[in-house]
N, C-alpha and C. Protein backbone atom coordinates (compact mmCIF):
# COMPACT_ATOMS: atom_id res chain seq x y z
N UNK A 1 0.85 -1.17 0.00
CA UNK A 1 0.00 0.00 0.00
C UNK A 1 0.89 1.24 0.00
N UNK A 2 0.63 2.11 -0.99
CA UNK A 2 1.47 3.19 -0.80
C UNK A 2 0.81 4.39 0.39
N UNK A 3 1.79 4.79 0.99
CA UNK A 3 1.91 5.92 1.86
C UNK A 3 0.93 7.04 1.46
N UNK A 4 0.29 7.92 2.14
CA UNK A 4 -0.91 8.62 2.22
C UNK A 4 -0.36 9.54 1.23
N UNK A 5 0.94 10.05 1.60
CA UNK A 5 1.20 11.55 0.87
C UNK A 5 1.76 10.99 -0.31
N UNK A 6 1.58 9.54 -0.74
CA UNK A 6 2.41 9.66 -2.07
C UNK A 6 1.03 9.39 -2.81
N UNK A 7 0.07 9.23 -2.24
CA UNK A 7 -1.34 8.94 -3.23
C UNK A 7 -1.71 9.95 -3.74
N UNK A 8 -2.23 10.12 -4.99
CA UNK A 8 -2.86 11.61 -5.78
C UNK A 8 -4.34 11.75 -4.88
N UNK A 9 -4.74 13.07 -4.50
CA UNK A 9 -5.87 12.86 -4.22
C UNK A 9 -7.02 13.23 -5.62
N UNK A 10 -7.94 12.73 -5.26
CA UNK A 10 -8.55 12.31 -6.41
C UNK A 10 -9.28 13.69 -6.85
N UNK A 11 -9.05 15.02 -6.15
CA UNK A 11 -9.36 16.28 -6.62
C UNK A 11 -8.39 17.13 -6.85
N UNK A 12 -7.35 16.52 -7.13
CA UNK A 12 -6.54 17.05 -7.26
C UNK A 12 -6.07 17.55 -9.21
N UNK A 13 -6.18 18.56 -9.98
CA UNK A 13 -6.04 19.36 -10.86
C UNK A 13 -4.81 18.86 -11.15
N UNK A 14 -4.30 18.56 -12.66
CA UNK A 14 -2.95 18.70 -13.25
C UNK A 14 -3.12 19.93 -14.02
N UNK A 15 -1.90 20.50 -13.94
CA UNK A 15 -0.99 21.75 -14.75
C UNK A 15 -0.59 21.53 -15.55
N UNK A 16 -0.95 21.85 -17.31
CA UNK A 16 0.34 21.60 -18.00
C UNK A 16 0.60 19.72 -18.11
N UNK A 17 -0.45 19.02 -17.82
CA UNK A 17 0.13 17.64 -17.88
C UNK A 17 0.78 17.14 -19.50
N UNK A 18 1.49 16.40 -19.09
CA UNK A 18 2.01 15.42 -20.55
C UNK A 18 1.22 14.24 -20.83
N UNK A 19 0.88 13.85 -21.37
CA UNK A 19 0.37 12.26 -22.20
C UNK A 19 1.66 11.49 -22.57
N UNK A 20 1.39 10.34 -21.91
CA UNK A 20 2.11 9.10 -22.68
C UNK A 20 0.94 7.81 -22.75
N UNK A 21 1.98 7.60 -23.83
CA UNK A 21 1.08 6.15 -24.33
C UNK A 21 1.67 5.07 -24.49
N UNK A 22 1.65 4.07 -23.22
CA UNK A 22 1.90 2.68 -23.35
C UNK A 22 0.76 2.03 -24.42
N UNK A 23 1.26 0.41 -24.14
CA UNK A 23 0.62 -0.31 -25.21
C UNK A 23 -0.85 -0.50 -24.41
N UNK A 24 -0.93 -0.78 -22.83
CA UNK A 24 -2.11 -1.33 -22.14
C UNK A 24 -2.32 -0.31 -21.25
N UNK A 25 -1.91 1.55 -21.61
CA UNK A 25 -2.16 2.03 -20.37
C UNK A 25 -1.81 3.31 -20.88
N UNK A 26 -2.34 4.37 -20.51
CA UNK A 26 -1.94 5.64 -20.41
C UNK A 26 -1.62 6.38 -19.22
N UNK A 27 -0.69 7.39 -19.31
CA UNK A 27 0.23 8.33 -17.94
C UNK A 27 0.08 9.43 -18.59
N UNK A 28 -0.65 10.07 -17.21
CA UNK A 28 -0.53 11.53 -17.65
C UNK A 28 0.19 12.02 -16.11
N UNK A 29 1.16 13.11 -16.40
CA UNK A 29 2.18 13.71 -15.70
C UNK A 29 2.51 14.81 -15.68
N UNK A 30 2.49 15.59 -14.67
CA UNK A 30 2.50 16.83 -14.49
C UNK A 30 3.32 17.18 -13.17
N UNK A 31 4.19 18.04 -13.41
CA UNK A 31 5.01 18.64 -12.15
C UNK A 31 3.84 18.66 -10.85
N UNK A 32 4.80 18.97 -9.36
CA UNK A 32 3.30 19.63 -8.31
C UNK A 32 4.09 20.27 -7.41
N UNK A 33 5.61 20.06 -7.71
CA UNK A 33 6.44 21.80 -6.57
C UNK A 33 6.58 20.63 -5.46
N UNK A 34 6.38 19.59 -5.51
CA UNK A 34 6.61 18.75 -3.96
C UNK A 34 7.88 18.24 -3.82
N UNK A 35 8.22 17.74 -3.00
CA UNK A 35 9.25 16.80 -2.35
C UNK A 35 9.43 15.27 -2.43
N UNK A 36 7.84 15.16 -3.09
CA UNK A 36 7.59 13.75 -3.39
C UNK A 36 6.83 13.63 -4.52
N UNK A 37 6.70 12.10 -4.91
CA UNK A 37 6.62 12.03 -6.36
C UNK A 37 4.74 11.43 -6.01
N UNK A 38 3.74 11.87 -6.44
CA UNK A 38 1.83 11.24 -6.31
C UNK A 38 1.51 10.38 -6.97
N UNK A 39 0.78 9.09 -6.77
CA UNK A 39 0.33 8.25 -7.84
C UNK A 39 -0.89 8.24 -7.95
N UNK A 40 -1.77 7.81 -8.69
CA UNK A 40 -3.05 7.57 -8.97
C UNK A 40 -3.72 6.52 -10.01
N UNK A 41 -4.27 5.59 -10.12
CA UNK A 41 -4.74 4.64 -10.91
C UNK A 41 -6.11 4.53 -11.04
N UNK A 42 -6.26 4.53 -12.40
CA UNK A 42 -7.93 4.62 -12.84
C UNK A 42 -7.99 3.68 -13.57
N UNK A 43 -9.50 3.12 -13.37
CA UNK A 43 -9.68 1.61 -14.57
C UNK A 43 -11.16 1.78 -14.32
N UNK A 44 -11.58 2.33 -15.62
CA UNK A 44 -13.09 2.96 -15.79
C UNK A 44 -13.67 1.54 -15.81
N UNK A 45 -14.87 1.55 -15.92
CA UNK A 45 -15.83 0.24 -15.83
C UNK A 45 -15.71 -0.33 -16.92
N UNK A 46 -15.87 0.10 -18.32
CA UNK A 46 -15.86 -0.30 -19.53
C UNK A 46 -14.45 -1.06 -19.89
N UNK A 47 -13.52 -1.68 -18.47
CA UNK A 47 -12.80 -2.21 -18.66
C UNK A 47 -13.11 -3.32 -18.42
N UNK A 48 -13.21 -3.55 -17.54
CA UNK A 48 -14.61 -4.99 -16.80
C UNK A 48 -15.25 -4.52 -15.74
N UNK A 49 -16.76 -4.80 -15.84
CA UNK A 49 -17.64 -4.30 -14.94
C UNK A 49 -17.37 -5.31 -13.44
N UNK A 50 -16.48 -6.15 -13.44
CA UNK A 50 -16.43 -6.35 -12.17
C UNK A 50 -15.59 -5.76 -11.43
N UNK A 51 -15.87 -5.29 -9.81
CA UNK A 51 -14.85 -4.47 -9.27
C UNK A 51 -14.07 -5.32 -8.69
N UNK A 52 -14.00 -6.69 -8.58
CA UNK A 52 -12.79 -7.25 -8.48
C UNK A 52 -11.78 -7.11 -9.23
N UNK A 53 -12.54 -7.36 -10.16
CA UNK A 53 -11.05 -7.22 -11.64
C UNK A 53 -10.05 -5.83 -11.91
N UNK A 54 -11.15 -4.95 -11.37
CA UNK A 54 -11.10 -3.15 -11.49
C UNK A 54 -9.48 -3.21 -10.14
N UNK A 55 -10.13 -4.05 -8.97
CA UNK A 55 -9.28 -3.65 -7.86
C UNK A 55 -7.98 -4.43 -8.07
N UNK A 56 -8.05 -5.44 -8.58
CA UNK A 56 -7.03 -6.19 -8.54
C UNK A 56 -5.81 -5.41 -9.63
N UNK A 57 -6.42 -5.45 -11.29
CA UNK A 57 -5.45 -4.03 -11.57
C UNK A 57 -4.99 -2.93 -10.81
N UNK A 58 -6.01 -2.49 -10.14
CA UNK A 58 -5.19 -1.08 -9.16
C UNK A 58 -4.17 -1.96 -8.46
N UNK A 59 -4.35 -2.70 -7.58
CA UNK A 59 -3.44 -3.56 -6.78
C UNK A 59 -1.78 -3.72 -7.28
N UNK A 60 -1.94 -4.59 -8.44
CA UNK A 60 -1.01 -4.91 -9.45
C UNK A 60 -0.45 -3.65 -9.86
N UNK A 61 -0.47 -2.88 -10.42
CA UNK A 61 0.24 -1.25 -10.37
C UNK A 61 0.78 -0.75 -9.26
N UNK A 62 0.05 -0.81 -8.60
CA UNK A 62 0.43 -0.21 -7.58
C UNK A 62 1.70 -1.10 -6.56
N UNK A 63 2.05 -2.09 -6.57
CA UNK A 63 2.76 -2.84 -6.37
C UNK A 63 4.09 -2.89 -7.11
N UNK A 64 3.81 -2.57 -8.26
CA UNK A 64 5.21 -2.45 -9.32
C UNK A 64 5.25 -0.97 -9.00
N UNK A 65 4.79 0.46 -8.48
CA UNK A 65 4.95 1.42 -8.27
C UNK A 65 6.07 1.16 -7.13
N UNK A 66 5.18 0.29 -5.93
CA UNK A 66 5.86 0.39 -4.72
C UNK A 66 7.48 -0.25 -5.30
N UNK A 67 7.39 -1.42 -5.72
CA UNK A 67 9.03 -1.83 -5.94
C UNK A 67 9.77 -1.10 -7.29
N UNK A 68 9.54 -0.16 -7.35
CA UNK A 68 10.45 1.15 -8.20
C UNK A 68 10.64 2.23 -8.00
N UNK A 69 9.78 2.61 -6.59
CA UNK A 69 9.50 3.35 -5.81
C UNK A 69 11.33 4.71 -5.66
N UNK A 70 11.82 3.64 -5.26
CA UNK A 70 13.29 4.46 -5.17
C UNK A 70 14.08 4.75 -6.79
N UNK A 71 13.51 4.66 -7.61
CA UNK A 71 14.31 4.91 -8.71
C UNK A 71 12.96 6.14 -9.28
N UNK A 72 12.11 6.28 -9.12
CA UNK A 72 11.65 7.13 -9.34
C UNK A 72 11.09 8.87 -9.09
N UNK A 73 11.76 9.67 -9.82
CA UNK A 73 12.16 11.14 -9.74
C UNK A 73 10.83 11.41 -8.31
N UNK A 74 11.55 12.48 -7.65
CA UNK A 74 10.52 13.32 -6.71
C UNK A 74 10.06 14.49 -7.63
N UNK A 75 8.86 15.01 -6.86
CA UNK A 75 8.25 16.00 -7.80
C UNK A 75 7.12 16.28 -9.05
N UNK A 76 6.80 14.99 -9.38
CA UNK A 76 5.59 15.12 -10.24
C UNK A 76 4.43 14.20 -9.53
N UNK A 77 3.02 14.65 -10.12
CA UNK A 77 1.96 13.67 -10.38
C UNK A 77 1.67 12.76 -11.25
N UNK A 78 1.61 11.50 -11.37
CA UNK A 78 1.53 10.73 -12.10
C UNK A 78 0.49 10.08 -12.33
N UNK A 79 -0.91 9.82 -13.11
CA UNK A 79 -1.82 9.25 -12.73
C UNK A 79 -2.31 8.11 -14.09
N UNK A 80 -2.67 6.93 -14.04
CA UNK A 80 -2.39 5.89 -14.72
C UNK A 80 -3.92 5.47 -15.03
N UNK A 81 -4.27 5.44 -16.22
CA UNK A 81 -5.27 5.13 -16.92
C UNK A 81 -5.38 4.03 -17.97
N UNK A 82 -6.07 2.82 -17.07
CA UNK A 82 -5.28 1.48 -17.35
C UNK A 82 -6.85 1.02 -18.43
N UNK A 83 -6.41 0.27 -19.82
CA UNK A 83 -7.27 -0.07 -20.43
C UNK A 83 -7.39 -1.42 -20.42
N UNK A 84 -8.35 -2.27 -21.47
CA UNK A 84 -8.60 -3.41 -21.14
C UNK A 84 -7.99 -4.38 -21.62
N UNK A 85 -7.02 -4.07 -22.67
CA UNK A 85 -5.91 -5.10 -22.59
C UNK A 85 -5.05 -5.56 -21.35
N UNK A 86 -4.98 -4.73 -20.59
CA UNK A 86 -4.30 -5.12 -19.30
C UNK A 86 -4.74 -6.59 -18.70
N UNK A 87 -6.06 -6.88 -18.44
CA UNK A 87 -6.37 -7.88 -17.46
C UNK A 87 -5.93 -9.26 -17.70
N UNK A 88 -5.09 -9.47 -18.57
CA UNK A 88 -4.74 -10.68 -18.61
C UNK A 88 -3.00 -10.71 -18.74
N UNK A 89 -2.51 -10.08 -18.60
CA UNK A 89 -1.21 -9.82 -18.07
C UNK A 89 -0.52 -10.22 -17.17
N UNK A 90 0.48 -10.42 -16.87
CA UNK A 90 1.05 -11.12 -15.53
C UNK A 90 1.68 -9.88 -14.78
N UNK A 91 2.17 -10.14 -13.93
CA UNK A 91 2.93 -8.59 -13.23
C UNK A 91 3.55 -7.94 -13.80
N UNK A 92 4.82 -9.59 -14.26
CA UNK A 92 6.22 -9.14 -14.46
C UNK A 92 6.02 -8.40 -15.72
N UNK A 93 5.20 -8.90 -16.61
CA UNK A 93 4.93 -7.85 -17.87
C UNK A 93 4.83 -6.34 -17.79
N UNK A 94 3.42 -6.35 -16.88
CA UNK A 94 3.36 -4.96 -16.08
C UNK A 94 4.65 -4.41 -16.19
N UNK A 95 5.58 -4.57 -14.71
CA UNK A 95 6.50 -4.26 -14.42
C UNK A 95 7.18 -3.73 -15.19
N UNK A 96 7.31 -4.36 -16.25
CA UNK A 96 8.47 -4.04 -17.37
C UNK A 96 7.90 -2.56 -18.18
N UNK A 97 6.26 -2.95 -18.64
CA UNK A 97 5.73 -1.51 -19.03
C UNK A 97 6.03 -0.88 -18.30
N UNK A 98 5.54 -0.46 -17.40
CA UNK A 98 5.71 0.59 -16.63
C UNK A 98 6.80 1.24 -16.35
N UNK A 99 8.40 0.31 -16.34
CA UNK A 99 9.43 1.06 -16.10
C UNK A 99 10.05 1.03 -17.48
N UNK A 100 10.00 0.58 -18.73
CA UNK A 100 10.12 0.95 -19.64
C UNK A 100 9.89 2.52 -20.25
N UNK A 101 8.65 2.75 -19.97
CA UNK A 101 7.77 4.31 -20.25
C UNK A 101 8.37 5.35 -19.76
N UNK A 102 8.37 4.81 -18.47
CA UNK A 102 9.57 5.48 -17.21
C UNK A 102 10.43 6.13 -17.67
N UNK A 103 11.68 5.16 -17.99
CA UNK A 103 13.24 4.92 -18.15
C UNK A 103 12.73 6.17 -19.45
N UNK A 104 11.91 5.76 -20.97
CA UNK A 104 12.14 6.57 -22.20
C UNK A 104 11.77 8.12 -21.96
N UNK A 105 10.36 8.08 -20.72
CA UNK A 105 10.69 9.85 -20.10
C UNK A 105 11.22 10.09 -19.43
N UNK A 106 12.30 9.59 -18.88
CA UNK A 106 13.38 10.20 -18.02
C UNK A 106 12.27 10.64 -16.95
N UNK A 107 11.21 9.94 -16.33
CA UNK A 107 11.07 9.87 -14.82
C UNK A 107 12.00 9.11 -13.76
N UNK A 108 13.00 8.44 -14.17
CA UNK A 108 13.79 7.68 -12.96
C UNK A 108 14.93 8.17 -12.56
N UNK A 109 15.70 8.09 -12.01
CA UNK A 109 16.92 8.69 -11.87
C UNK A 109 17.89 7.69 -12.53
């Protein structure tokens, strides 16, 4: 589970955000002047109407967030808009998207 202050709150406004486009997911990213880096994960219904499936993606992200956690820059919002190719994926796949996207915008150190 990530830490309170590293969660986006869910009213929270981006500035100026960027778009990226993975193959099973979109990041949008925007500076926020902090000390720490915010996450956020969305998986609209029209991905699968069950909210197991909904939670278990958030879960799975958020887990490959936590173990990259230290390689990733302080200072922006990051919020992850996961589509429906995702649900049949394994982590380690995940994993690899996610710090792939990373690594090519120079979010990591």
């Amino acid at each position: 589970m990530l830490k309170k202050i590293h969660r986006l709150p869910a009213t929270q406004k981006s500035r100026k955000p960027l778009l990226f486009k993975a193959q099973n997911f979109t990041l949008r990213v925007s500076e926020n002047n902090l000390l720490v880096s915010r996450f956020g994960f969305i998986v609209k219904k029209s991905v699968d109407r069950r909210a197991v499936v909904r939670n278990r993606l958030r879960r799975v992200f958020r887990s490959c967030i936590e173990d990259m956690f230290e390689e990733v820059k302080t200072g922006y919002d990051m919020l992850f808009f996961l589509e429906k190719g995702i649900i049949d994926k394994k982590r380690e796949f995940v994993y690899g998207d996610i710090h792939k996207l990373l690594a090519e915008r120079e979010l990591l150190k």
